[in-house]
Protein backbone atom coordinates (compact mmCIF):
# COMPACT_ATOMS: atom_id res chain seq x y z
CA UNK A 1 15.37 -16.53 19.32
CA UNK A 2 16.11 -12.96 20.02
CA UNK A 3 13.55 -11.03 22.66
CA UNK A 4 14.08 -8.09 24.79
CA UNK A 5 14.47 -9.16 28.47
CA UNK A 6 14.50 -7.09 31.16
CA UNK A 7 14.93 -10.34 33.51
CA UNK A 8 15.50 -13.08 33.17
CA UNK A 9 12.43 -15.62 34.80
CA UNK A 10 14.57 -18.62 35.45
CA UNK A 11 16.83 -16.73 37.12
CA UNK A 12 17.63 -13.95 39.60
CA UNK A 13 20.21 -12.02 37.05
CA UNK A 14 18.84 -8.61 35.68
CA UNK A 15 19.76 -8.80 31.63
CA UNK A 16 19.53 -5.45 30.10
CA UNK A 17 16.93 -4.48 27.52
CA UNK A 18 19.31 -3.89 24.81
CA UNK A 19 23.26 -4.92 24.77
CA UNK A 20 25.21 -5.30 21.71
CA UNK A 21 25.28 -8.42 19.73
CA UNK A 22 26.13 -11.56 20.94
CA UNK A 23 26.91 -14.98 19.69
CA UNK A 24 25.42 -17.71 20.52
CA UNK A 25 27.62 -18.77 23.35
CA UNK A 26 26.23 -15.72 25.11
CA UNK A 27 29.24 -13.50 24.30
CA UNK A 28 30.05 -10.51 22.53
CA UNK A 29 30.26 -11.19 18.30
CA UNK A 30 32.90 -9.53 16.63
CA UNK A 31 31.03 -7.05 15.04
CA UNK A 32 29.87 -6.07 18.50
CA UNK A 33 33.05 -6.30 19.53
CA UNK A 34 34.39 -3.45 16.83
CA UNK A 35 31.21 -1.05 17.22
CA UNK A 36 32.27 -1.11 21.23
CA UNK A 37 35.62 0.18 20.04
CA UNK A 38 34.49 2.46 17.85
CA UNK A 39 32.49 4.67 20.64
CA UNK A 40 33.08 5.40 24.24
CA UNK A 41 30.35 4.54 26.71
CA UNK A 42 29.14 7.40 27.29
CA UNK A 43 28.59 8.09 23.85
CA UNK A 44 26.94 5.10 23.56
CA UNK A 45 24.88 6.35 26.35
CA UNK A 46 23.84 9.47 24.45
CA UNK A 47 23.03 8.15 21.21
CA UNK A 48 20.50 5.40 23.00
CA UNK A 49 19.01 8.34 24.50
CA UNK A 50 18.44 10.37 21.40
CA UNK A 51 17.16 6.70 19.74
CA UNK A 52 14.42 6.66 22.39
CA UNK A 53 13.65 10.77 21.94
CA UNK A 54 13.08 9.96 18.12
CA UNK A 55 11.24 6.91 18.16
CA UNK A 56 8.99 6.82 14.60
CA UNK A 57 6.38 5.07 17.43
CA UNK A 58 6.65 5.38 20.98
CA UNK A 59 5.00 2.47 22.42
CA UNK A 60 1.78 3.56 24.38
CA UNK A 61 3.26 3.51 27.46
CA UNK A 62 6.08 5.97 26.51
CA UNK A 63 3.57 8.17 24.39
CA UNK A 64 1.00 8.95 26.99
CA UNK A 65 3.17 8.42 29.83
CA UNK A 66 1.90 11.64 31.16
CA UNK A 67 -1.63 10.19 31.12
CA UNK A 68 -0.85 7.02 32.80
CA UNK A 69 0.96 8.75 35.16
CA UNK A 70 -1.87 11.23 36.00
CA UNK A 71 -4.41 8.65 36.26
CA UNK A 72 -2.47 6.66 38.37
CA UNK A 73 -1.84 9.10 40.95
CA UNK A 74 -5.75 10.06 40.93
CA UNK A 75 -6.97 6.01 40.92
CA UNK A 76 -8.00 5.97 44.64
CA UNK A 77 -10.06 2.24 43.31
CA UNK A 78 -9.69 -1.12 43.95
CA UNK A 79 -6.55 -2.96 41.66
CA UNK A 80 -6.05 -6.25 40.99
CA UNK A 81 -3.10 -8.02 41.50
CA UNK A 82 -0.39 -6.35 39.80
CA UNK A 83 -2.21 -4.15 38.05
CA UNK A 84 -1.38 -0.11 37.91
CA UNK A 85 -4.64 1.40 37.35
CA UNK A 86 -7.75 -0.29 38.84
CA UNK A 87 -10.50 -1.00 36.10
CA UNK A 88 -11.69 2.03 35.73
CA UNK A 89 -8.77 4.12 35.27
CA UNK A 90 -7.76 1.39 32.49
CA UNK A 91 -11.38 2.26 31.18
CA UNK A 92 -11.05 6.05 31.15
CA UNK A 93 -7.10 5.61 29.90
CA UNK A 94 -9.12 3.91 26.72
CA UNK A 95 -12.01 6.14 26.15
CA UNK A 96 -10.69 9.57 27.34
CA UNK A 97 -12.26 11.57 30.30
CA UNK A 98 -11.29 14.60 32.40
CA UNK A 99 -9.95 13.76 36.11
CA UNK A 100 -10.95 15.85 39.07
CA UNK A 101 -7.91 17.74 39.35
CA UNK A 102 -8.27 18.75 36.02
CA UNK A 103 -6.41 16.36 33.64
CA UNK A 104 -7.58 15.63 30.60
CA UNK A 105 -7.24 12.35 29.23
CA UNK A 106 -7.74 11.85 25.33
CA UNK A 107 -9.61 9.04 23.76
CA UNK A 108 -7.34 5.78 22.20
CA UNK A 109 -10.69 3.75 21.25
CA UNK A 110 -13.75 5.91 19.95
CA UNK A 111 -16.71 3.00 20.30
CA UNK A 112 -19.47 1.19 22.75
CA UNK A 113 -18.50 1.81 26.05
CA UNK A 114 -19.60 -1.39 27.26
CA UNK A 115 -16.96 -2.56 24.81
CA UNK A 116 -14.14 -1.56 26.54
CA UNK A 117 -15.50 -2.49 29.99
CA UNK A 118 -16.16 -5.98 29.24
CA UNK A 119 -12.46 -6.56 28.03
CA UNK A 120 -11.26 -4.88 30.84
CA UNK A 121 -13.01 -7.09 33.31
CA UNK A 122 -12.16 -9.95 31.51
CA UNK A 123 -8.46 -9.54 31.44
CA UNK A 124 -9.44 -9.10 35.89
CA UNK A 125 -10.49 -12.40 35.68
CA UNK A 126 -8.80 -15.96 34.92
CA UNK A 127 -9.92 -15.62 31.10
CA UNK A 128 -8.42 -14.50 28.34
CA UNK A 129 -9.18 -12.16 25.96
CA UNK A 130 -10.05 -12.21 22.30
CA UNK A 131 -10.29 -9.17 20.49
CA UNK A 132 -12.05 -9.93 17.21
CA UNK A 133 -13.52 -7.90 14.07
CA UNK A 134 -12.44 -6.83 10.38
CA UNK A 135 -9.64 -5.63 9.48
CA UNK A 136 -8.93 -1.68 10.90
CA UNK A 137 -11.11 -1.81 13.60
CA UNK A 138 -8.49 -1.24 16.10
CA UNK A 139 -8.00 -4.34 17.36
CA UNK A 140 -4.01 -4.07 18.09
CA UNK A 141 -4.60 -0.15 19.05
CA UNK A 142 -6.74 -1.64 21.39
CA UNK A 143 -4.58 -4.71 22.74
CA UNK A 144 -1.41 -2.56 23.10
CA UNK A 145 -3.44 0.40 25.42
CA UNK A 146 -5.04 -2.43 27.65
CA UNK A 147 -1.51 -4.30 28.04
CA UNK A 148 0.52 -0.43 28.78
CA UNK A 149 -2.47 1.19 31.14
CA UNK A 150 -2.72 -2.92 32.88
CA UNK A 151 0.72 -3.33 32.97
CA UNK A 152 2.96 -0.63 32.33
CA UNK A 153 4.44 -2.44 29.63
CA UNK A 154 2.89 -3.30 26.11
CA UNK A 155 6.11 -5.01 24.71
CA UNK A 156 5.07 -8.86 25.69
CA UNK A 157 4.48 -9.53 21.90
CA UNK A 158 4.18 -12.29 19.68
CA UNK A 159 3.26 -12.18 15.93
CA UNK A 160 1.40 -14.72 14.99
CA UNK A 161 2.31 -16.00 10.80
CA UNK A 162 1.50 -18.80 9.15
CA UNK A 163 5.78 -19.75 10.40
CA UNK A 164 5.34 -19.10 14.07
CA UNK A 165 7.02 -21.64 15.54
CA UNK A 166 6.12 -22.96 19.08
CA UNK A 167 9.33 -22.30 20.69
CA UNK A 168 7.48 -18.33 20.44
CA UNK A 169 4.43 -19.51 22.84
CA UNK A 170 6.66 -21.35 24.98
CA UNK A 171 10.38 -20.88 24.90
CA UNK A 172 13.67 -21.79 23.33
CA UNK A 173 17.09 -22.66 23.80
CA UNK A 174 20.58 -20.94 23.60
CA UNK A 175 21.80 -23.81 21.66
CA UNK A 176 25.38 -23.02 22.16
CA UNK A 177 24.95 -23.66 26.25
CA UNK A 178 22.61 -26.64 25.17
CA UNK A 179 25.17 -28.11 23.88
CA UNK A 180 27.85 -27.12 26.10
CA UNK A 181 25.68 -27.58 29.29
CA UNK A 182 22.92 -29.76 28.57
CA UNK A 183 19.37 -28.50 29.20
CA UNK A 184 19.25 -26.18 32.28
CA UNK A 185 17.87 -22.81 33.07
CA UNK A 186 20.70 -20.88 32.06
CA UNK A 187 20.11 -22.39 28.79
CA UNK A 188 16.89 -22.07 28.15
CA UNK A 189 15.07 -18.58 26.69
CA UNK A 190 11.64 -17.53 27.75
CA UNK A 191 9.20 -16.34 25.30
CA UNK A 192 7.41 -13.21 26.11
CA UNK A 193 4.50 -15.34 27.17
CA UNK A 194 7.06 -17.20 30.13
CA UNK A 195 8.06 -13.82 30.64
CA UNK A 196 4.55 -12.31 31.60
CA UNK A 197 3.45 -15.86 33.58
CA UNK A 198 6.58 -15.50 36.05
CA UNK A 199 6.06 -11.62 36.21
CA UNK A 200 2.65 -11.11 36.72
CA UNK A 201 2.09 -9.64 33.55
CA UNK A 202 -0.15 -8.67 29.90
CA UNK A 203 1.25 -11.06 27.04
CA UNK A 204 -0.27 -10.05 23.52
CA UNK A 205 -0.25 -12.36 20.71
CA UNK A 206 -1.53 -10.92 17.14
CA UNK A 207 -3.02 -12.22 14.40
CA UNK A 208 -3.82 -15.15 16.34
CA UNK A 209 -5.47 -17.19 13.87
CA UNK A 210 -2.55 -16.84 11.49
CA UNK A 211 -0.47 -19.45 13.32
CA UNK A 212 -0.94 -22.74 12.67
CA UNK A 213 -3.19 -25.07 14.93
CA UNK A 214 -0.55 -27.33 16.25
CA UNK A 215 1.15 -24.11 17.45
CA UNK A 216 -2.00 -22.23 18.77
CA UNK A 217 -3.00 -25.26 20.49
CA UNK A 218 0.01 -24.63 22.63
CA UNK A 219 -1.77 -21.90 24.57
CA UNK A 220 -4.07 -24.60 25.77
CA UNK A 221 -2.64 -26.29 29.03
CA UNK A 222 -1.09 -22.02 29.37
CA UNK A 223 -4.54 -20.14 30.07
CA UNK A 224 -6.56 -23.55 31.43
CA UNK A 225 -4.29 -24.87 34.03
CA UNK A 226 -1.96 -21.67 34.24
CA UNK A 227 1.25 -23.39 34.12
CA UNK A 228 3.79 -23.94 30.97
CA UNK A 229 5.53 -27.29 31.50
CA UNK A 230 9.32 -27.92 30.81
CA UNK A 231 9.73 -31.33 30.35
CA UNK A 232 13.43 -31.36 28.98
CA UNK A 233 13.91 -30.38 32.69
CA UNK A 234 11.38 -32.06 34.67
CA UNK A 235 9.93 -28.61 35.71
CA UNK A 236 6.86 -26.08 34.73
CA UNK A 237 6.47 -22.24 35.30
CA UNK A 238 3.41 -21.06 36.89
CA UNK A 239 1.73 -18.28 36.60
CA UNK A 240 1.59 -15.68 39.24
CA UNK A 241 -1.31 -13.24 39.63
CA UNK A 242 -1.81 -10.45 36.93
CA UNK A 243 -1.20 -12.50 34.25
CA UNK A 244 -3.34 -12.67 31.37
CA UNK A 245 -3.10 -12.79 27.72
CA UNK A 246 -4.94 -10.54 24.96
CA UNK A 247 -5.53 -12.14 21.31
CA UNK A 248 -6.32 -10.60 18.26
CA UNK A 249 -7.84 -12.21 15.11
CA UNK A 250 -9.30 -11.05 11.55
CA UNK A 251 -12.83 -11.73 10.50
CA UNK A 252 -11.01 -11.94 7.38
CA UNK A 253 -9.03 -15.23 7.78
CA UNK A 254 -11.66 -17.42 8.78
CA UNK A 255 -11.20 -20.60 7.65
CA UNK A 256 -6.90 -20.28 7.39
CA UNK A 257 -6.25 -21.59 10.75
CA UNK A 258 -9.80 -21.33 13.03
CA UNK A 259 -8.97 -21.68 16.73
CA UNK A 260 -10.08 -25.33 17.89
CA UNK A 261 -13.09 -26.00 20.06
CA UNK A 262 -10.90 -26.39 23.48
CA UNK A 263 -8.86 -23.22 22.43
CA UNK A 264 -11.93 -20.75 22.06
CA UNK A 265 -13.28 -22.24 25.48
CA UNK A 266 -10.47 -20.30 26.98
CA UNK A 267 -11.19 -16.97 25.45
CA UNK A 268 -13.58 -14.51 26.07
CA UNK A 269 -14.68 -12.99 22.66
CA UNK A 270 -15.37 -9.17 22.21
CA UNK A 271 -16.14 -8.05 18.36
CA UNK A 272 -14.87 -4.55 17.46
CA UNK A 273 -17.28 -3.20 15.62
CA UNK A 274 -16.84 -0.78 12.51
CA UNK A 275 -17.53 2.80 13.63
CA UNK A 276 -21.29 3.24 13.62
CA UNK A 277 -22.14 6.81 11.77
CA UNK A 278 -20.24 8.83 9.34
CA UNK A 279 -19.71 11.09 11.96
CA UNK A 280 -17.81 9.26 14.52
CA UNK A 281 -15.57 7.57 11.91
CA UNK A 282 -14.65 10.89 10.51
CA UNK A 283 -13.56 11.72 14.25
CA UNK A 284 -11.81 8.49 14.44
CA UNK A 285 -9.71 9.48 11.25
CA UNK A 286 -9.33 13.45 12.28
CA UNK A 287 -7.80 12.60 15.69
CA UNK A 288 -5.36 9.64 14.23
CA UNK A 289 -3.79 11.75 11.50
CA UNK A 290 -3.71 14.83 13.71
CA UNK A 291 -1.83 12.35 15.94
CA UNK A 292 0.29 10.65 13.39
CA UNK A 293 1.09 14.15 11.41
CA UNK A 294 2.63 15.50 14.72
CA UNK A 295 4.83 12.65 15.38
CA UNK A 296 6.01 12.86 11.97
CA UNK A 297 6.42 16.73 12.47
CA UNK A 298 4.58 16.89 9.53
CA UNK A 299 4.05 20.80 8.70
CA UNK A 300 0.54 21.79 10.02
CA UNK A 301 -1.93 22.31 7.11
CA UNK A 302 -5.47 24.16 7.57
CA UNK A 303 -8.64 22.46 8.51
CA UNK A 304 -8.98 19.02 5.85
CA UNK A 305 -12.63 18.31 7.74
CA UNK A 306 -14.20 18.75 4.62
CA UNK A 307 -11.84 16.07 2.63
CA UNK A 308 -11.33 13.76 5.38
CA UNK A 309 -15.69 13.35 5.55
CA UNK A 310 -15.46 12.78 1.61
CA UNK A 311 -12.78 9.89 2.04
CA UNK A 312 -14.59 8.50 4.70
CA UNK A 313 -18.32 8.43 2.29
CA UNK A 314 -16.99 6.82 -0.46
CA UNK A 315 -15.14 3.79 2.30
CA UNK A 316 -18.50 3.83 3.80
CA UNK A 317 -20.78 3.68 0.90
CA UNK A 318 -18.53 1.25 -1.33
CA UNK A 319 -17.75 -1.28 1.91
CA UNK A 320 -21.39 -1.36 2.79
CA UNK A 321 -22.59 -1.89 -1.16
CA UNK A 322 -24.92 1.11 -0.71
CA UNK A 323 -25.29 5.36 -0.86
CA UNK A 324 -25.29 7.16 2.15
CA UNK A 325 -29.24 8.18 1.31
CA UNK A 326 -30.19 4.51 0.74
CA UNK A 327 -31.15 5.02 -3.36
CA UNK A 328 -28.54 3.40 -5.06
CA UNK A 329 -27.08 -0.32 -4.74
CA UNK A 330 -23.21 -0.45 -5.06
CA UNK A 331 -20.88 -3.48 -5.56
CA UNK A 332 -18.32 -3.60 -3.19
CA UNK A 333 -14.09 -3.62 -4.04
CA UNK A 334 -12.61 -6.69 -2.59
CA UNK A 335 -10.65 -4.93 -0.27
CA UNK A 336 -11.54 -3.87 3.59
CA UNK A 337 -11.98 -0.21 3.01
CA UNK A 338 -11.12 0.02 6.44
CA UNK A 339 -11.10 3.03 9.20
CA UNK A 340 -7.08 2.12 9.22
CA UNK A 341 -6.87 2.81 5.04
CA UNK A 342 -8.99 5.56 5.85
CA UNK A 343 -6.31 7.04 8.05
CA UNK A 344 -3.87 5.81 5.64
CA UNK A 345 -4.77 8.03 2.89
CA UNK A 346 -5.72 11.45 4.74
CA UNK A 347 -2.21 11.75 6.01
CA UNK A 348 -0.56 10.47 2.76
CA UNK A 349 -2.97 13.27 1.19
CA UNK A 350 -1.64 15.72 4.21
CA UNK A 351 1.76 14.96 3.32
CA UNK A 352 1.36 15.88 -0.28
CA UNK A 353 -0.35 18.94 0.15
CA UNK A 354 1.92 20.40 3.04
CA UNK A 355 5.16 19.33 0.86
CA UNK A 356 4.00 19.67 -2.64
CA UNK A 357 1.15 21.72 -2.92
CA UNK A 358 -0.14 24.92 -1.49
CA UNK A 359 -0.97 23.68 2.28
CA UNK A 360 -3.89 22.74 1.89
CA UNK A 361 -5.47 19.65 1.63
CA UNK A 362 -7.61 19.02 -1.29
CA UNK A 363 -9.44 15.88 -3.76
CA UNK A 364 -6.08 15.57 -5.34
CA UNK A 365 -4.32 15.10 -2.53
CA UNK A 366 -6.35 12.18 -1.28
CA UNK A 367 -7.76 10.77 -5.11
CA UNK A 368 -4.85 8.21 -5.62
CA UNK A 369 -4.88 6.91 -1.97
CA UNK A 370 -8.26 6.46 -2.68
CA UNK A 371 -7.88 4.50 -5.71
CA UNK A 372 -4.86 2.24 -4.32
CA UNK A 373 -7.04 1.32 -1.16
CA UNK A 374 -10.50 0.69 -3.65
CA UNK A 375 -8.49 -1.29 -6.59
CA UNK A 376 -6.66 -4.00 -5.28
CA UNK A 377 -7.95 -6.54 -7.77
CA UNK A 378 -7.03 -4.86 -11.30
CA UNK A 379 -9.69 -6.53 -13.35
CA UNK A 380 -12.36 -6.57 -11.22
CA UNK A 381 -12.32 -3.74 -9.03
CA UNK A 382 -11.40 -1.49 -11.59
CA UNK A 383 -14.84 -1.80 -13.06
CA UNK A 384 -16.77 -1.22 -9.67
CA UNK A 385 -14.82 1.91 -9.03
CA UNK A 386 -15.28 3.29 -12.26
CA UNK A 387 -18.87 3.00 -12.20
CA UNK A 388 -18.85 4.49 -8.91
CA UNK A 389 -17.37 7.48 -10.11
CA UNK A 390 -19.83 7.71 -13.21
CA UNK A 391 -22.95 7.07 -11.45
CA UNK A 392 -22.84 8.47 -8.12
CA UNK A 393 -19.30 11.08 -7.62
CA UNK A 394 -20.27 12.73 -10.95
CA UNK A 395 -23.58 13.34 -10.10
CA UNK A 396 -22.72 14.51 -6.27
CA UNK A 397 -23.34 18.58 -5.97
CA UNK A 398 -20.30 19.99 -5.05
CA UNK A 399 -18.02 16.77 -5.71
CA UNK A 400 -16.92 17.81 -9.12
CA UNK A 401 -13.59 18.66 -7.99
CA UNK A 402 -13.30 15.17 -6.10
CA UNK A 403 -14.58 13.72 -9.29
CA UNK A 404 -12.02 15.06 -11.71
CA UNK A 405 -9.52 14.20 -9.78
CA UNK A 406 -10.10 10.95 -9.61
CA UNK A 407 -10.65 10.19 -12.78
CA UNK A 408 -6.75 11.82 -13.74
CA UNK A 409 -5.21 9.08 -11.47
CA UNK A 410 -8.01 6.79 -12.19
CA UNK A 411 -7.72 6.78 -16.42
């Protein structure tokens, strides 16, 4: 199982975060071997460098590094152990602020307050946390800014699917030493939960109730008693202070693998919520594709306000199976229509417009994101979008434009 290790926890031997490929045995492959003869180290060097520079996404601690470290050198509060910001810089990091020397910190999470501060006090205490809600509320947004702003790094991942296999909670073997060596700790290859028990660290594991119970199960005996035994070599890893684990799981998939009665005990459950009012979902959608168009270096367009409040109507009014003024009963797609698909389509839409239409953004830009986000079920959600469009966009005032549109990409 391939991770990136900065080091190793059985050992005192720094391992780089990236190397060329090896085989099993812990050596160079020969394909790693050929690429090291192709380039010089230095040029090696350079083109790592310019990797990093154009990363499609920074992680959140490279992306608002500035932030981080601005907040950090302002936090005159208490920190627990480990930490780099006390609680409330992690708070402010999350929900934006400006700091007395100026700085102005921008918003990741646009929601409750209290929100935020109860999963930051949680992950200061011995419980873990479970961030729970629909899909596209934010939920891994969330979990990645708590784990960079707690711990500097937000890379402690694992992805939970229906084949994660335990050796991804716990850890696995370089079979080629196994066998050569028997078990021992040169042998053996920590997960990224190991990794943030022996360093004092955030692990993050997604989609939590995707994994299968046997595996989930494994977390148990990790976030009661703190410890992750190794019986193959009559040892266990403890925990040292800072480290705490952030889950994530869909409203959606209840009932595909629900987290066992012992397993929740361990968790402390906060819900993220869908945005409350039109208007601070259409903020939540402005600010991500302004973000998202400039790390794309998509060309700037003029002012889509007026588009990206239409988008975010029809998500609202067809998710919640009413119109905004309360008159007319709707059924609802079977997708999410979430904030995320939202976001999704605006900057597909800006895309279109800056590259293939006149710069600016308009219905037809956005009318067959729309419809790929509403119709997921051909048969059936055809029919509910159709009559959407013929009994409440066709009668809109000033939605004619938005209406024709759709119905070219729609018919």
């Amino acid at each position: 199982m391939a991770m990136r290790v900065s080091v190793d926890p059985m050992s005192a031997e720094p391992s780089p975060r990236t190397s060329a490929p090896a085989n099993e045995g812990g050596g160079t492959s020969p394909a790693g071997q050929a690429s090291q003869l192709l380039r010089t180290p230095s040029e090696g060097t350079v083109r790592e460098k310019e990797q990093g520079a154009q990363a499609l996404r920074p992680h959140a601690e490279d992306a608002f590094a500035a932030e981080l470290a601005a907040l950090a050198a302002q936090d005159d509060r208490p920190r627990p152990a480990c930490w780099r910001l006390s609680p409330w810089a992690v708070a402010t990091y999350l929900l934006g602020g400006a700091l007395p020397d100026g700085t102005v910190i921008s918003p990741k999470y646009v929601g409750p307050r209290r929100i935020v501060e109860v999963a930051v006090t949680t992950l200061a205490t011995d419980r873990a946390l479970l961030l729970l809600g629909v899909p596209g509320t934010a939920k891994t947004w969330v979990s990645e800014h708590l784990a960079a702003a707690v711990s500097g790094d937000s890379t402690l991942l694992v992805q939970g699917t229906a084949g994660t296999p335990e050796e991804a909670i716990r850890y696995g073997w370089n079979y080629a030493r196994l066998l050569a060596q028997g078990p021992s700790r040169a042998a053996l290859v920590p997960s990224p939960v190991m990794r943030a028990m022996t360093e004092g660290m955030v692990a993050r594991v997604e989609e939590l109730t995707r994994i299968p119970a046997d595996v989930q199960d494994t977390l148990i005996t990790i976030l009661s008693e703190k410890t992750l035994p190794i019986p193959e070599l009559g040892q266990e890893v403890q925990a040292v202070r800072g480290f705490n684990l952030i889950a994530t799981a869909n409203d959606r998939d209840r009932g595909v693998n629900d987290l066992s009665s012992a397993l929740r005990r361990r968790f402390n459950t906060v819900v993220l919520p869908l945005p409350e009012s039109p208007e601070a979902e259409v903020d939540i959608v402005s600010r991500r594709v302004d973000q998202i168009g400039r790390s794309l270096d998509l060309p700037a367009v003029p002012d889509g306000i007026d588009e990206i409040r239409r988008v975010v109507t029809v998500f609202r009014e067809l998710r919640g199976g009413v119109t905004t003024d309360g008159h007319t009963k709707l059924k609802s797609p079977s997708g999410t229509l979430s904030t995320a698909e939202a976001i999704s389509v605006v900057t597909n839409g800006l895309a279109l417009a800056a590259h293939f239409g006149d710069g600016v953004l308009r219905a037809s830009d956005v009318a067959a994101g729309i419809l790929g986000a509403v119709v997921r079920d051909p048969a059936a959600d055809r029919v509910i979008w159709q009559e959407y469009l013929e009994t409440v966009v066709r009668e809109r005032d000033g939605w004619t434009d938005f209406y024709r549109a759709c119905r070219e990409v729609t018919v």
